[in-house]
Protein backbone atom coordinates (compact mmCIF):
# COMPACT_ATOMS: atom_id res chain seq x y z
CA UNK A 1 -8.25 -4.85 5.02
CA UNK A 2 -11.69 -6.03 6.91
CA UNK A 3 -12.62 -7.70 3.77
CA UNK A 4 -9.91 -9.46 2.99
CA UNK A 5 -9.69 -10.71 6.63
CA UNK A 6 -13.37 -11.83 6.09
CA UNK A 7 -13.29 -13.25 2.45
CA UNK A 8 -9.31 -14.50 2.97
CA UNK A 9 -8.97 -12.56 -0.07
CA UNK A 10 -9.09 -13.09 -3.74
CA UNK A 11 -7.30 -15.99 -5.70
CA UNK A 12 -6.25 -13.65 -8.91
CA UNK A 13 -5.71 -10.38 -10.36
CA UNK A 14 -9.40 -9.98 -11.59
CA UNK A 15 -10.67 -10.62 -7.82
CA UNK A 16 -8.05 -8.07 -6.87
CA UNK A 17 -9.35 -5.50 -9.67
CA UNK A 18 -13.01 -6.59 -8.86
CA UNK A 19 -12.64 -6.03 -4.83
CA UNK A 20 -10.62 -3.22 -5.47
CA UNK A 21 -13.35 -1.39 -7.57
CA UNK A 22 -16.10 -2.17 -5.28
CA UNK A 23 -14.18 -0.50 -2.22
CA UNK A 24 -13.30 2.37 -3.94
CA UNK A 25 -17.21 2.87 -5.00
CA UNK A 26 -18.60 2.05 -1.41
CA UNK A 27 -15.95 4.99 0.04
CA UNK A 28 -16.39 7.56 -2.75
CA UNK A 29 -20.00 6.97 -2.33
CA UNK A 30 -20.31 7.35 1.45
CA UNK A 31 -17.81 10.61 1.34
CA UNK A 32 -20.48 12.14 -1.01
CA UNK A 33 -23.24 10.88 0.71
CA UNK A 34 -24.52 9.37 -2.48
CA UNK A 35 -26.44 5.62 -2.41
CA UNK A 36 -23.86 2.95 -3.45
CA UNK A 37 -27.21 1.44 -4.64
CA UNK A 38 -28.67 4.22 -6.96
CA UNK A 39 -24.73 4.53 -8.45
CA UNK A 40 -24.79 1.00 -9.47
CA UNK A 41 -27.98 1.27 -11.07
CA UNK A 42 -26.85 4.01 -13.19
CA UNK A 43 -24.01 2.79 -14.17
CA UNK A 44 -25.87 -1.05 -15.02
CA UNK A 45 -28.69 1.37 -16.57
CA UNK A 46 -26.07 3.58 -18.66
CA UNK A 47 -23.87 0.31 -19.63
CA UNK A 48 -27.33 -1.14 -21.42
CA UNK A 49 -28.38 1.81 -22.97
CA UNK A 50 -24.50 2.37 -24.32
CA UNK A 51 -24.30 5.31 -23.03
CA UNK A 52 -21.52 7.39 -21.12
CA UNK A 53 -20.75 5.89 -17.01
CA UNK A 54 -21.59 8.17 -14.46
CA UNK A 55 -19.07 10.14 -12.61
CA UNK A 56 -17.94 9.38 -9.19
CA UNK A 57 -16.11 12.78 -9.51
CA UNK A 58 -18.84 15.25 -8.42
């Protein structure tokens, strides 16, 4: 809600998926107490090396 108050929210479904992503990553991360930074680079790092995405799960 902040963010779309902020940004006056996206103009299509891909900003939508995009924004909606991001916000789910930035909670899951902070529940876990995990760096939203460190996840990203794994997942950019895994992405290039075609291997698996890591898991937000555990």
């Amino acid at each position: 809600m902040i963010d779309r108050r902020i940004t006056q929210g996206t103009r299509g479904e891909a900003g939508q998926r995009y924004h909606e992503r991001m916000w789910t990553m930035i909670a899951t991360c902070k529940k876990q107490n995990r760096s939203l930074f460190s996840f990203l680079q794994e997942s950019i790092a895994a992405k290039l090396a075609r291997q698996p995405a890591p898991s937000l799960l555990g």
